[in-house]
Protein backbone atom coordinates (compact mmCIF):
# COMPACT_ATOMS: atom_id res chain seq x y z
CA UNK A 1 154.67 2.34 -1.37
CA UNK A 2 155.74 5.79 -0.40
CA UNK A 3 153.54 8.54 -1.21
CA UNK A 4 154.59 12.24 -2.28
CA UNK A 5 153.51 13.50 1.08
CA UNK A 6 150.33 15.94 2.70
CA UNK A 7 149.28 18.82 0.21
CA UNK A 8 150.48 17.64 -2.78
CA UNK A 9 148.31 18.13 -5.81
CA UNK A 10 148.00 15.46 -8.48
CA UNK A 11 146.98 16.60 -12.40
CA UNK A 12 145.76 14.48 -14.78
CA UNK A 13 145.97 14.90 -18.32
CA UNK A 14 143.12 13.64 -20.18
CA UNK A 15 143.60 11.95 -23.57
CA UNK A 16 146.16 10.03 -24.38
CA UNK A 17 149.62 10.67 -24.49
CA UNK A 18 152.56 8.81 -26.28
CA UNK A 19 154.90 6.98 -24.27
CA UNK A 20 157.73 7.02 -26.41
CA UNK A 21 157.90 10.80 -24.89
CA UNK A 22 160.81 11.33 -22.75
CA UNK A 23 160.76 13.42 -19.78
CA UNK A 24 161.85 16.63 -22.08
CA UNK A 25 158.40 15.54 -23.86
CA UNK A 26 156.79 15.49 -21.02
CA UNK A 27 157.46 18.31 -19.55
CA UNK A 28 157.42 20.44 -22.51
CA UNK A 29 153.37 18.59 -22.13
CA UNK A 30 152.75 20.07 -18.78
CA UNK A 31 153.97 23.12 -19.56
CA UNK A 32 151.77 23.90 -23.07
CA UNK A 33 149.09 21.79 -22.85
CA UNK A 34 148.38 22.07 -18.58
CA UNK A 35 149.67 25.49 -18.72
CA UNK A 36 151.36 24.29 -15.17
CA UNK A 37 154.69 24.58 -14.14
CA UNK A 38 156.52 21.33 -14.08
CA UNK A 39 158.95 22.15 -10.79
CA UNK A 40 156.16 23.06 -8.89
CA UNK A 41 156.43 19.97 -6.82
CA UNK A 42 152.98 18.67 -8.04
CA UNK A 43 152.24 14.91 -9.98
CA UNK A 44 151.74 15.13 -12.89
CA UNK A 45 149.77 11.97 -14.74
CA UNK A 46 149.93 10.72 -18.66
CA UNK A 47 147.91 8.03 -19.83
CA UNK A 48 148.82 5.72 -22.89
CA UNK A 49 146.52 4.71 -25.43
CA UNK A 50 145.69 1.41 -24.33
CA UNK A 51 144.99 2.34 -20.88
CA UNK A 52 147.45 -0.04 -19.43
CA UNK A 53 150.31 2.38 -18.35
CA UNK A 54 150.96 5.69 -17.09
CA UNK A 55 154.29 8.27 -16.87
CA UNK A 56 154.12 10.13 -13.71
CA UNK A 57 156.23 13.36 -13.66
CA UNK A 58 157.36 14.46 -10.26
């Protein structure tokens, strides 16, 4: 597995998110409802409903 590297900071967005989103949803996500900037070279973590996937936005 490789990892993002040392210092990197992982968000989580609680709730669930849709996963029919693109990454143009997603972002538009981090940047609205995290209020964080989505080039900031952090992780950014979406849930689905179920539980039994994630979108991770690097």
């Amino acid at each position: 597995m490789i990892g993002p590297g040392i210092g990197v900071r992982v968000y989580l967005a609680c709730g669930v998110t849709d996963m029919r989103k693109g990454i143009a949803g997603l972002v538009a996500l981090t940047q609205d409802v995290l209020r964080q900037i989505p080039t900031s070279g952090a992780v950014f973590a979406f849930r689905g409903r179920r539980g039994d996937r994630i979108k991770l936005l690097f």
